[in-house]
PDB file of N, CA and C in Angstrom:
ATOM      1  N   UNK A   1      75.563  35.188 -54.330  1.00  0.00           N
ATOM      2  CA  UNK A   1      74.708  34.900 -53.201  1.00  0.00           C
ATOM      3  C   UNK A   1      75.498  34.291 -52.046  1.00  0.00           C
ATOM      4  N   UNK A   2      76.497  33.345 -52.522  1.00  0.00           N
ATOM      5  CA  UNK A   2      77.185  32.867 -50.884  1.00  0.00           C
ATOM      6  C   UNK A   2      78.177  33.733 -50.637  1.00  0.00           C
ATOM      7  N   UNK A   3      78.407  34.623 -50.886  1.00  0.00           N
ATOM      8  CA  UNK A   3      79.864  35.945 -50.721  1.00  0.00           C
ATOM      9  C   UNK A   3      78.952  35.993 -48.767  1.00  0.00           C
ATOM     10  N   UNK A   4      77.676  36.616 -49.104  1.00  0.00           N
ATOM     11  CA  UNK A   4      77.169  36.905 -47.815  1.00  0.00           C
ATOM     12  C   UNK A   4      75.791  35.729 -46.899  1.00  0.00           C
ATOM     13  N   UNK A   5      76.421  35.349 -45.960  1.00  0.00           N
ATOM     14  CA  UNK A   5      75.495  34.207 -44.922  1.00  0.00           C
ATOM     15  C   UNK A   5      74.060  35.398 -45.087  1.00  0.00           C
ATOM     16  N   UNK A   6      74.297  36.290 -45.137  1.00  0.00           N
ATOM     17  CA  UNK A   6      72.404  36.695 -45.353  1.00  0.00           C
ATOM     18  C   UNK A   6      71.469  37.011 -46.712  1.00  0.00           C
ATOM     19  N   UNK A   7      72.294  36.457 -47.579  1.00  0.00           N
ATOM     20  CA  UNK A   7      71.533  36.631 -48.562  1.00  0.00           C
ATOM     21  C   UNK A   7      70.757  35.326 -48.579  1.00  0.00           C
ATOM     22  N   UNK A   8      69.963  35.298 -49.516  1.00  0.00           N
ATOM     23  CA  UNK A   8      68.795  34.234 -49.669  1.00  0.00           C
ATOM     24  C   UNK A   8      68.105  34.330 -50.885  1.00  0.00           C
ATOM     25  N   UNK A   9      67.720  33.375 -51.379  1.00  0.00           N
ATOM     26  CA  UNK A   9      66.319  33.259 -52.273  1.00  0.00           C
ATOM     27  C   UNK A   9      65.127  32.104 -51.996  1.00  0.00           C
ATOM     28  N   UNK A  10      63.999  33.035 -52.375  1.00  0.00           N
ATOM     29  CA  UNK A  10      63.126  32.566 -52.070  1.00  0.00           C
ATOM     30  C   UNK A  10      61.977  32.273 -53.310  1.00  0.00           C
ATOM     31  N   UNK A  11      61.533  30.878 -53.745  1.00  0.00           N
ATOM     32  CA  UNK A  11      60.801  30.956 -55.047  1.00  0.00           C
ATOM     33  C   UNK A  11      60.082  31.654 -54.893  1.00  0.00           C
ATOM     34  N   UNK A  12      59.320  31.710 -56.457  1.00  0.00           N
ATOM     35  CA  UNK A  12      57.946  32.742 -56.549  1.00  0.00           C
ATOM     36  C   UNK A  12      56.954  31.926 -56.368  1.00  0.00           C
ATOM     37  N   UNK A  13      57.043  30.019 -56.444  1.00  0.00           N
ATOM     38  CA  UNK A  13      55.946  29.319 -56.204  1.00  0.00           C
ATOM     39  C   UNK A  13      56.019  28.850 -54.703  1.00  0.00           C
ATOM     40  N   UNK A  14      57.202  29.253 -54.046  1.00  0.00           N
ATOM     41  CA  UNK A  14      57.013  29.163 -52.018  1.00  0.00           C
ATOM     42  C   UNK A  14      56.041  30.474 -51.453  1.00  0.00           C
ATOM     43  N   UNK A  15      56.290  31.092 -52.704  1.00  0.00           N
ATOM     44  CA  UNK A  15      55.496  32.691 -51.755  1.00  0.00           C
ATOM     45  C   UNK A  15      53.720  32.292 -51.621  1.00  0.00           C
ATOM     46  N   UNK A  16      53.503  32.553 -50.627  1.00  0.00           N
ATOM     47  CA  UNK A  16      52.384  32.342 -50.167  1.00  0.00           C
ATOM     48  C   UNK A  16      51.205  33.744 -50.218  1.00  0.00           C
ATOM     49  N   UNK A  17      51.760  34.818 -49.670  1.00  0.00           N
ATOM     50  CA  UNK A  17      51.418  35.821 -49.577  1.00  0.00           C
ATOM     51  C   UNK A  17      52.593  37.177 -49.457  1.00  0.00           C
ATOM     52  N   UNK A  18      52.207  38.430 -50.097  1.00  0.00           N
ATOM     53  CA  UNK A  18      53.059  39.378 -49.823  1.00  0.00           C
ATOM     54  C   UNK A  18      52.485  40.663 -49.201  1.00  0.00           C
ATOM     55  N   UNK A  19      52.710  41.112 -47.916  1.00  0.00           N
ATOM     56  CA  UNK A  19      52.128  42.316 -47.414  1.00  0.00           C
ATOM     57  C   UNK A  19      52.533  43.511 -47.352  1.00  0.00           C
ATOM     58  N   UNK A  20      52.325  44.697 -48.074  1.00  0.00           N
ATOM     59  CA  UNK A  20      52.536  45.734 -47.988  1.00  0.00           C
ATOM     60  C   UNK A  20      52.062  46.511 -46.570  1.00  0.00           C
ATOM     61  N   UNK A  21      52.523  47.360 -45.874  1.00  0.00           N
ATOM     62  CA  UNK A  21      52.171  48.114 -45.140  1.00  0.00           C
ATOM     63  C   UNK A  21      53.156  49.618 -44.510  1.00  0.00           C
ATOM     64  N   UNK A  22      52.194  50.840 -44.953  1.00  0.00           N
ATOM     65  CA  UNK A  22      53.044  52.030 -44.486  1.00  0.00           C
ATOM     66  C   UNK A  22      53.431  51.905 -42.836  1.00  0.00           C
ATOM     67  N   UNK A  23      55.176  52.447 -42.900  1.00  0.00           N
ATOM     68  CA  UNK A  23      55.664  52.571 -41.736  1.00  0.00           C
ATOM     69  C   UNK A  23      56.400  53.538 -41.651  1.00  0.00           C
ATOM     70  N   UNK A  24      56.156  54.212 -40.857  1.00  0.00           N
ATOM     71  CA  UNK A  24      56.908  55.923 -40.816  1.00  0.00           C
ATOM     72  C   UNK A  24      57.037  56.596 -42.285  1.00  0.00           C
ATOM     73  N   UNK A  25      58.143  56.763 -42.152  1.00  0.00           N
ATOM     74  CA  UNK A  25      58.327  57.727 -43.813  1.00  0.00           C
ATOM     75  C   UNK A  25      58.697  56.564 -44.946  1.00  0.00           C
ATOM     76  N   UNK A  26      58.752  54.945 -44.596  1.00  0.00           N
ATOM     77  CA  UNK A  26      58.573  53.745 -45.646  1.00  0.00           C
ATOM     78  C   UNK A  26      57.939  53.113 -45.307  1.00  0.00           C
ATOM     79  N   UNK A  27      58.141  52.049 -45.998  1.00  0.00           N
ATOM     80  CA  UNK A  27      56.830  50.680 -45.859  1.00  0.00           C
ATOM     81  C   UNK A  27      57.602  49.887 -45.375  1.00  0.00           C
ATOM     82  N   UNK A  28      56.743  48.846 -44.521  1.00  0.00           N
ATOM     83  CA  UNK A  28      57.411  47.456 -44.162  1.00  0.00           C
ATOM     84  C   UNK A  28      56.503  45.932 -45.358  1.00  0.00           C
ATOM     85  N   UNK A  29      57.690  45.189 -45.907  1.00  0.00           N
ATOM     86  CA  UNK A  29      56.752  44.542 -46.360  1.00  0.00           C
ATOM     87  C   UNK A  29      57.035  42.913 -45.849  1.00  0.00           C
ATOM     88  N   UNK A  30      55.880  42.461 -45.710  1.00  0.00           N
ATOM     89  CA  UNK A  30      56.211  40.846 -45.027  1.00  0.00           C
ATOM     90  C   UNK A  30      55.992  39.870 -46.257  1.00  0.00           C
ATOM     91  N   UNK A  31      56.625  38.975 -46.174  1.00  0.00           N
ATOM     92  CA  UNK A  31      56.571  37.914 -47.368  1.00  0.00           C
ATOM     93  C   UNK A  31      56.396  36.653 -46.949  1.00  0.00           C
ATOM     94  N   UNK A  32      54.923  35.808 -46.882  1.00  0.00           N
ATOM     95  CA  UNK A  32      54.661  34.707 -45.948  1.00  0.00           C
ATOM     96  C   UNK A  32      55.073  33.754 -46.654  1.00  0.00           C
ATOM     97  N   UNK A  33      55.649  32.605 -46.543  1.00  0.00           N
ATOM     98  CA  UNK A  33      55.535  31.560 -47.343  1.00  0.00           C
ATOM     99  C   UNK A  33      55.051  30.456 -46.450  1.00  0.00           C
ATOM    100  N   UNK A  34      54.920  29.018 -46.662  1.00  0.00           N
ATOM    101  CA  UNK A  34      55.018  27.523 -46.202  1.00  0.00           C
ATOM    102  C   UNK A  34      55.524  27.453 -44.659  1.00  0.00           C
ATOM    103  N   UNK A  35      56.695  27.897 -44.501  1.00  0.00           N
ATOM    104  CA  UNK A  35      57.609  27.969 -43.632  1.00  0.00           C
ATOM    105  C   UNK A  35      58.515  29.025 -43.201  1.00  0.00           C
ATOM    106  N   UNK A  36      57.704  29.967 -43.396  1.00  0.00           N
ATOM    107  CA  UNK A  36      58.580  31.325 -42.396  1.00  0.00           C
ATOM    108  C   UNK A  36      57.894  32.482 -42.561  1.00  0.00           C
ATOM    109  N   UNK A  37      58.093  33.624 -42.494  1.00  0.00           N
ATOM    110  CA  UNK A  37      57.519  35.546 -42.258  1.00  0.00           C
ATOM    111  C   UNK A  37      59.077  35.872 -42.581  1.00  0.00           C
ATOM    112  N   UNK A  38      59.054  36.415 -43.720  1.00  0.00           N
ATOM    113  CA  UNK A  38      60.304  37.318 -43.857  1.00  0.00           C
ATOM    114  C   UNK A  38      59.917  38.573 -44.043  1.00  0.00           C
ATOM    115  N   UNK A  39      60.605  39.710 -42.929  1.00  0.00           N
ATOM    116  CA  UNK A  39      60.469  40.866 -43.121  1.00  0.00           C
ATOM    117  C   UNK A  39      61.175  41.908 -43.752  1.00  0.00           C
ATOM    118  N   UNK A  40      61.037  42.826 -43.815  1.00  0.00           N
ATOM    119  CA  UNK A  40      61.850  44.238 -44.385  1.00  0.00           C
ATOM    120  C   UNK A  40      61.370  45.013 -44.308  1.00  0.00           C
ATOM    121  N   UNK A  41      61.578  46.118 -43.618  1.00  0.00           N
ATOM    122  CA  UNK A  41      61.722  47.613 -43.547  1.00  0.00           C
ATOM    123  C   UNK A  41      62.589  48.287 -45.056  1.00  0.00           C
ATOM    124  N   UNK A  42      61.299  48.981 -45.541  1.00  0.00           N
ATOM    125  CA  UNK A  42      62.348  50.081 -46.562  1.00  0.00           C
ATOM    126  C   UNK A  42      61.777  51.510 -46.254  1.00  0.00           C
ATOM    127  N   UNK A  43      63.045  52.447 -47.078  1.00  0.00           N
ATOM    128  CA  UNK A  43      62.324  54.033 -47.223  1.00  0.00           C
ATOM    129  C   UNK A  43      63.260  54.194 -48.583  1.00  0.00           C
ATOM    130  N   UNK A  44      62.622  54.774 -49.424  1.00  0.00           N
ATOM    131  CA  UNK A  44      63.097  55.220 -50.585  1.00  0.00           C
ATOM    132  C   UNK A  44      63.205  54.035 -51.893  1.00  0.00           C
ATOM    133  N   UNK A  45      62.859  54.480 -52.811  1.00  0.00           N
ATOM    134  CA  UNK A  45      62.962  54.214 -53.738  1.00  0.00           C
ATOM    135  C   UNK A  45      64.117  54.508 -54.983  1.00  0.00           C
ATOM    136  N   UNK A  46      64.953  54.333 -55.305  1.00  0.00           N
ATOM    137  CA  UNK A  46      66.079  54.684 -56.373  1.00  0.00           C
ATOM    138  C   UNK A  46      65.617  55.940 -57.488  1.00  0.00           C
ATOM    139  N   UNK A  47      65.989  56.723 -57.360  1.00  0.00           N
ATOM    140  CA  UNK A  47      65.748  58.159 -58.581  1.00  0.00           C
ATOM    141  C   UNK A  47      63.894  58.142 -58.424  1.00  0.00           C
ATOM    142  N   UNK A  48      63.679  58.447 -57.048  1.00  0.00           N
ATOM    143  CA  UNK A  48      62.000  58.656 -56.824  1.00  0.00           C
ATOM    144  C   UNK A  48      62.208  59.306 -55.583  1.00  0.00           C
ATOM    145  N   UNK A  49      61.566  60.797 -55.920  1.00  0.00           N
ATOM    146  CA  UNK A  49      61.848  61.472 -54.665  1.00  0.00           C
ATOM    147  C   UNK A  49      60.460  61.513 -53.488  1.00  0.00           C
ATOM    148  N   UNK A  50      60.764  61.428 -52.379  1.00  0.00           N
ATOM    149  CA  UNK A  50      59.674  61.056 -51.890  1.00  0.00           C
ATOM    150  C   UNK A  50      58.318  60.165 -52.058  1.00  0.00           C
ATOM    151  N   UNK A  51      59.017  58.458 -52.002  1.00  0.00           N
ATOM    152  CA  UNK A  51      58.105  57.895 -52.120  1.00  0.00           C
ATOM    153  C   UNK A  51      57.033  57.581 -51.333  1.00  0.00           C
ATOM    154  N   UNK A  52      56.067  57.196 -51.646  1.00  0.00           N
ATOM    155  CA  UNK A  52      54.989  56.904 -51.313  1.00  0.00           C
ATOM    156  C   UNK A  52      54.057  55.520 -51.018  1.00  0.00           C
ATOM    157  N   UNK A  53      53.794  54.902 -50.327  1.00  0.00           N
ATOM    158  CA  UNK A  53      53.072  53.704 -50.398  1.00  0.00           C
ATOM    159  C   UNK A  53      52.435  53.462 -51.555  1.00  0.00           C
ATOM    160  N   UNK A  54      52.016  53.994 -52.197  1.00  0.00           N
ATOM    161  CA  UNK A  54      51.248  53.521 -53.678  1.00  0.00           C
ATOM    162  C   UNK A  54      52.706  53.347 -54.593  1.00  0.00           C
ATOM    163  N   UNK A  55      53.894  54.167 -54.678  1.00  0.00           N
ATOM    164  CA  UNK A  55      55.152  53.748 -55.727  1.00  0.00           C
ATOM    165  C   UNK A  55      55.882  52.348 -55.131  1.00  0.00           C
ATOM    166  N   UNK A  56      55.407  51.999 -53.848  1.00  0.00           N
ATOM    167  CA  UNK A  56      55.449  50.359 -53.725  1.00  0.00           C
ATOM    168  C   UNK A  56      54.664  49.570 -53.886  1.00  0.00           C
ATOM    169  N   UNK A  57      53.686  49.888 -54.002  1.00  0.00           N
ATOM    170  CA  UNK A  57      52.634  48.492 -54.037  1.00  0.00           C
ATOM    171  C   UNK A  57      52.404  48.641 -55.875  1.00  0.00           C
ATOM    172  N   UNK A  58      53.061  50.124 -56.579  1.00  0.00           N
ATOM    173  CA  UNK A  58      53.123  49.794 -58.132  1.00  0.00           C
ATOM    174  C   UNK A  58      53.863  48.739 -58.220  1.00  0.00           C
ATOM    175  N   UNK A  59      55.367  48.946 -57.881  1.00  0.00           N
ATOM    176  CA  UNK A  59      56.270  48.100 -58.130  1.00  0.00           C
ATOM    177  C   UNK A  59      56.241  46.677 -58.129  1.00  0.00           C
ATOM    178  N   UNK A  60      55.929  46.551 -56.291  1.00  0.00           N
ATOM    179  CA  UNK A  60      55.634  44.768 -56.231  1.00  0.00           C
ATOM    180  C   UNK A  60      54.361  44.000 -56.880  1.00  0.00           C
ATOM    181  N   UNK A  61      53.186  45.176 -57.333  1.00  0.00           N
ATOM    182  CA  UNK A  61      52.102  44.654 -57.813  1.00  0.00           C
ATOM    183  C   UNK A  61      52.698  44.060 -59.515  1.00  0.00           C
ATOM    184  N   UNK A  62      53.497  44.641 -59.555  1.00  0.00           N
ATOM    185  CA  UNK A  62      54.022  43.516 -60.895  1.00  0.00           C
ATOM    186  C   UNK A  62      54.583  42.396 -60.749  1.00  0.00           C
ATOM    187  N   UNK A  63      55.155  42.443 -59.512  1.00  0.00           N
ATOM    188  CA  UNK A  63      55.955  41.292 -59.186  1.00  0.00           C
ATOM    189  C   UNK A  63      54.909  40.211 -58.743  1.00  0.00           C
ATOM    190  N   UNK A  64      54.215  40.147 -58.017  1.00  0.00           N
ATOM    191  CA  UNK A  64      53.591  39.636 -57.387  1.00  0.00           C
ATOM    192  C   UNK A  64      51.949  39.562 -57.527  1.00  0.00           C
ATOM    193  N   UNK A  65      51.464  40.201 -58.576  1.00  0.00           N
ATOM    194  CA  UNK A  65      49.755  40.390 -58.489  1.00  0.00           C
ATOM    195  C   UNK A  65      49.014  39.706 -58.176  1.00  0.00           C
ATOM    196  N   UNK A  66      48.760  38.453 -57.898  1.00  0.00           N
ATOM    197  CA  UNK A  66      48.158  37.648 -57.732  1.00  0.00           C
ATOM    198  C   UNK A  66      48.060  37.440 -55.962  1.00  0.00           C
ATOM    199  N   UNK A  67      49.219  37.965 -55.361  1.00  0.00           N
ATOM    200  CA  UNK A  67      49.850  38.065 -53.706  1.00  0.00           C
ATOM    201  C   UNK A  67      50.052  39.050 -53.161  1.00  0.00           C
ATOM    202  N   UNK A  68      49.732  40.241 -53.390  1.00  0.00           N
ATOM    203  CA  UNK A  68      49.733  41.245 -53.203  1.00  0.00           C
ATOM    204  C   UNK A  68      48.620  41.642 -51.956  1.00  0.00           C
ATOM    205  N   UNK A  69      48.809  41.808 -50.939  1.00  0.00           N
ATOM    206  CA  UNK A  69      48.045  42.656 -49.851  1.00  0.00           C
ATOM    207  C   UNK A  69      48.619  44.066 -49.503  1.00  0.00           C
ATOM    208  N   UNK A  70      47.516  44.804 -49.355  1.00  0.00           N
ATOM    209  CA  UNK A  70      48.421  46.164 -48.937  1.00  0.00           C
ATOM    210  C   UNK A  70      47.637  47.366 -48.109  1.00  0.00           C
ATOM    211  N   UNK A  71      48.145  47.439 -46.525  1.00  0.00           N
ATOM    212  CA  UNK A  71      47.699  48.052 -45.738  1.00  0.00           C
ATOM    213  C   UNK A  71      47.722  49.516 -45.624  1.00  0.00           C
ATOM    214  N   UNK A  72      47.175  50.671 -45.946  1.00  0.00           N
ATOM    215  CA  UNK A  72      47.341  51.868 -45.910  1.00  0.00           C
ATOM    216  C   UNK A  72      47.213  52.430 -44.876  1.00  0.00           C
TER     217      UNK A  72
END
């Protein structure tokens, strides 16, 4: 994690909320906590061809179920 000034972690008990939402051909997802909006832009998924907004909100809905929002 300190090799690179942009990496980060963030607990699972700071997360406040997590938002899914489709953006072009990926999703953007926002991650609210206490004290900040962290964003990300993705497209693709690893050995999944043409993903889809629902093969992200599978994924993070494990991670996160309880925080999970997701805009279609």
């Amino acid at each position: 994690m300190k090799a690179d000034k942009n990496n980060s972690a963030i607990s699972n008990s700071e997360i406040r909320k997590v938002e899914l939402r489709k953006h072009g051909l990926g999703a953007e997802i926002n991650m609210i906590t206490n004290e900040k909006k962290h964003k990300w832009y993705v497209r693709g998924i690893p050995r999944k061809k043409n993903a889809k907004i629902e093969d992200y909100e599978k994924i993070l809905k494990l991670v996160f179920p309880d925080k999970l929002s997701v805009s279609k």
